[in-house]
Protein backbone atom coordinates (compact mmCIF):
# COMPACT_ATOMS: atom_id res chain seq x y z
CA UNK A 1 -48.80 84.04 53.96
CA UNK A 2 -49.78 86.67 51.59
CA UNK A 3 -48.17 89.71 53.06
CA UNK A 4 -44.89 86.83 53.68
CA UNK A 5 -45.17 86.78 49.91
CA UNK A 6 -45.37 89.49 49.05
CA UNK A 7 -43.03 91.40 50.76
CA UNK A 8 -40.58 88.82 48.77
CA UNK A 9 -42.10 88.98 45.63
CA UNK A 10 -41.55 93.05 46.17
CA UNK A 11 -38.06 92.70 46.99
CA UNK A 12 -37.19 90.07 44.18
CA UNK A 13 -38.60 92.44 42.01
CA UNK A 14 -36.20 95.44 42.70
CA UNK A 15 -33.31 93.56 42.95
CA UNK A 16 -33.21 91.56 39.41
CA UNK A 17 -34.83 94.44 37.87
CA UNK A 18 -32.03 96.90 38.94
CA UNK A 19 -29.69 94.11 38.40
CA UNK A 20 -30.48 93.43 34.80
CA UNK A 21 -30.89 97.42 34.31
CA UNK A 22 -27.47 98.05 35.82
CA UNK A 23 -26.33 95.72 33.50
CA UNK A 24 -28.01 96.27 30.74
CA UNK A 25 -29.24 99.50 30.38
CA UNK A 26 -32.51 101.55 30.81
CA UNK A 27 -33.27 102.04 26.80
CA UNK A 28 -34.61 98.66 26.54
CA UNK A 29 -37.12 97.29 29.48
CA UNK A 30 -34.81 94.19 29.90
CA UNK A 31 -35.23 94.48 34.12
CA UNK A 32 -39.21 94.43 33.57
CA UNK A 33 -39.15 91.99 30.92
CA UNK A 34 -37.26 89.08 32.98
CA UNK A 35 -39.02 89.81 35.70
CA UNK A 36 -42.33 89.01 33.69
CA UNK A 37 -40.84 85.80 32.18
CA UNK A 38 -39.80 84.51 35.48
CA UNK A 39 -43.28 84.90 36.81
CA UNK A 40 -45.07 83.59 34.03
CA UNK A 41 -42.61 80.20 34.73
CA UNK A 42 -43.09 80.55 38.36
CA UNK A 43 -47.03 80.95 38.16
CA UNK A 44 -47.52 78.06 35.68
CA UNK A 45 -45.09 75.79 37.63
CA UNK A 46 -46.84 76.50 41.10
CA UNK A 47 -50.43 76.73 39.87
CA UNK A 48 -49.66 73.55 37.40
CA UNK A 49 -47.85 71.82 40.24
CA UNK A 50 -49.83 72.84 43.59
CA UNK A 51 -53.32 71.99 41.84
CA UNK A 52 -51.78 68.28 41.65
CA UNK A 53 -50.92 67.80 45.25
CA UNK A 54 -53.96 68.21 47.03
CA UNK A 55 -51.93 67.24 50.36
CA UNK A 56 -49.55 69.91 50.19
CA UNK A 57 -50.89 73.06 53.22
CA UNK A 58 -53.16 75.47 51.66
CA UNK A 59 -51.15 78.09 52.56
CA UNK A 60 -48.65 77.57 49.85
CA UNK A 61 -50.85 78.69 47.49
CA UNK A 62 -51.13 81.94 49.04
CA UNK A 63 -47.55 82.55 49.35
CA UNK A 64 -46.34 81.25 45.86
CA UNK A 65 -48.56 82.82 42.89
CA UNK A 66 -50.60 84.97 45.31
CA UNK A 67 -48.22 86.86 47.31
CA UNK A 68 -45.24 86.21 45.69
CA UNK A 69 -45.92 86.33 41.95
CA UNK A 70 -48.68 89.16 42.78
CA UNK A 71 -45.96 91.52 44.10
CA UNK A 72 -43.04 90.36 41.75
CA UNK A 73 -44.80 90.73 38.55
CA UNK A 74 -44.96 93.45 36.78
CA UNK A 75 -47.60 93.72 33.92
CA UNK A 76 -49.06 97.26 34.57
CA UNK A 77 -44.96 98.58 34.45
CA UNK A 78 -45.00 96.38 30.89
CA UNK A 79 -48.07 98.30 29.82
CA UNK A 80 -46.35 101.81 31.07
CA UNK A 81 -43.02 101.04 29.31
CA UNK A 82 -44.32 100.14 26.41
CA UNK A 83 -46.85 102.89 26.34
CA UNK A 84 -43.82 105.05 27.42
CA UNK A 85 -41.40 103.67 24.36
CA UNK A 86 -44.15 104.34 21.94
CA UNK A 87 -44.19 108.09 23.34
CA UNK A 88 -40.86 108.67 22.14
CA UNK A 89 -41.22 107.87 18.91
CA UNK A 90 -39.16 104.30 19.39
CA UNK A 91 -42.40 102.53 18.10
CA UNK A 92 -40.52 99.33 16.23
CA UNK A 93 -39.02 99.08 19.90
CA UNK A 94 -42.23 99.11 21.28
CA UNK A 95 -43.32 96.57 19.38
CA UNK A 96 -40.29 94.38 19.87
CA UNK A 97 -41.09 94.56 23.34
CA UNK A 98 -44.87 94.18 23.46
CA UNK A 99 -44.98 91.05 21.15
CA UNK A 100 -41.43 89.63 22.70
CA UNK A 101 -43.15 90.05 26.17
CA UNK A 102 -46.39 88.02 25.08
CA UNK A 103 -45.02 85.45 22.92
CA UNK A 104 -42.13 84.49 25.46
CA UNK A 105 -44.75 85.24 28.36
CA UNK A 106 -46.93 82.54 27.17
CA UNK A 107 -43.89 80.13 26.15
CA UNK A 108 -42.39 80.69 29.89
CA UNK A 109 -45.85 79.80 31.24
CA UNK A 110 -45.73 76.62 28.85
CA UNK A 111 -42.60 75.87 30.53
CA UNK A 112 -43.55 76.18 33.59
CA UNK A 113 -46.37 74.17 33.44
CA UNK A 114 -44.40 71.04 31.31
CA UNK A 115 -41.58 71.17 33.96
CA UNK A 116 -44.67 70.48 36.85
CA UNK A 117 -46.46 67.71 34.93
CA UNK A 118 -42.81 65.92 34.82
CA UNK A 119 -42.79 65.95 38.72
């Protein structure tokens, strides 16, 4: 269930990240940066919403934030990019992206998490 996951999470990845960077541009990390907001919803929903079913298989929770969200998300490219933006000099940029990435990181996870204690 694992490698099932991940193999998605992998491919999810590359497609909205070229997506959203084909749309969007490659100045700005926007491909890396959705892809980290999704998972932090995805993660807090699953984790939030598997730990209250105790009947649901175990295997779910390898394929959902295990597999899945391990291959999908993408903090060590966030750390790169960033690391990357500062580089060139671009360091308000940086910082836009950094604290943007946190701050709606750990509001996505709220999110996630409020939207599995409704169900």
């Amino acid at each position: 269930m694992i490698a099932v996951g991940g193999a998605l999470g992998s491919m999810a990845r590359y497609w909205v990240g070229s997506t959203i960077s084909g749309r969007m541009g490659a100045r700005f990390p926007y491909g890396t940066m959705v892809i980290n907001m999704t998972a932090c919803v995805i993660i807090g929903f699953t984790l939030t919403y598997f730990g209250k079913r105790a009947d649901l298989n175990p295997a779910w929770r390898f394929l959902v934030p295990i597999g899945f969200i391990g291959a999908y998300s993408t903090f060590s490219t966030y750390e790169w990019e960033t690391l990357s933006t500062m580089r060139s000099g671009a360091f308000l940029l940086a910082a836009l992206y950094a604290v943007g990435s946190l701050v709606l990181g750990l509001a996505a996870t709220w999110c996630g998490t409020a939207l599995a204690d409704l169900l």
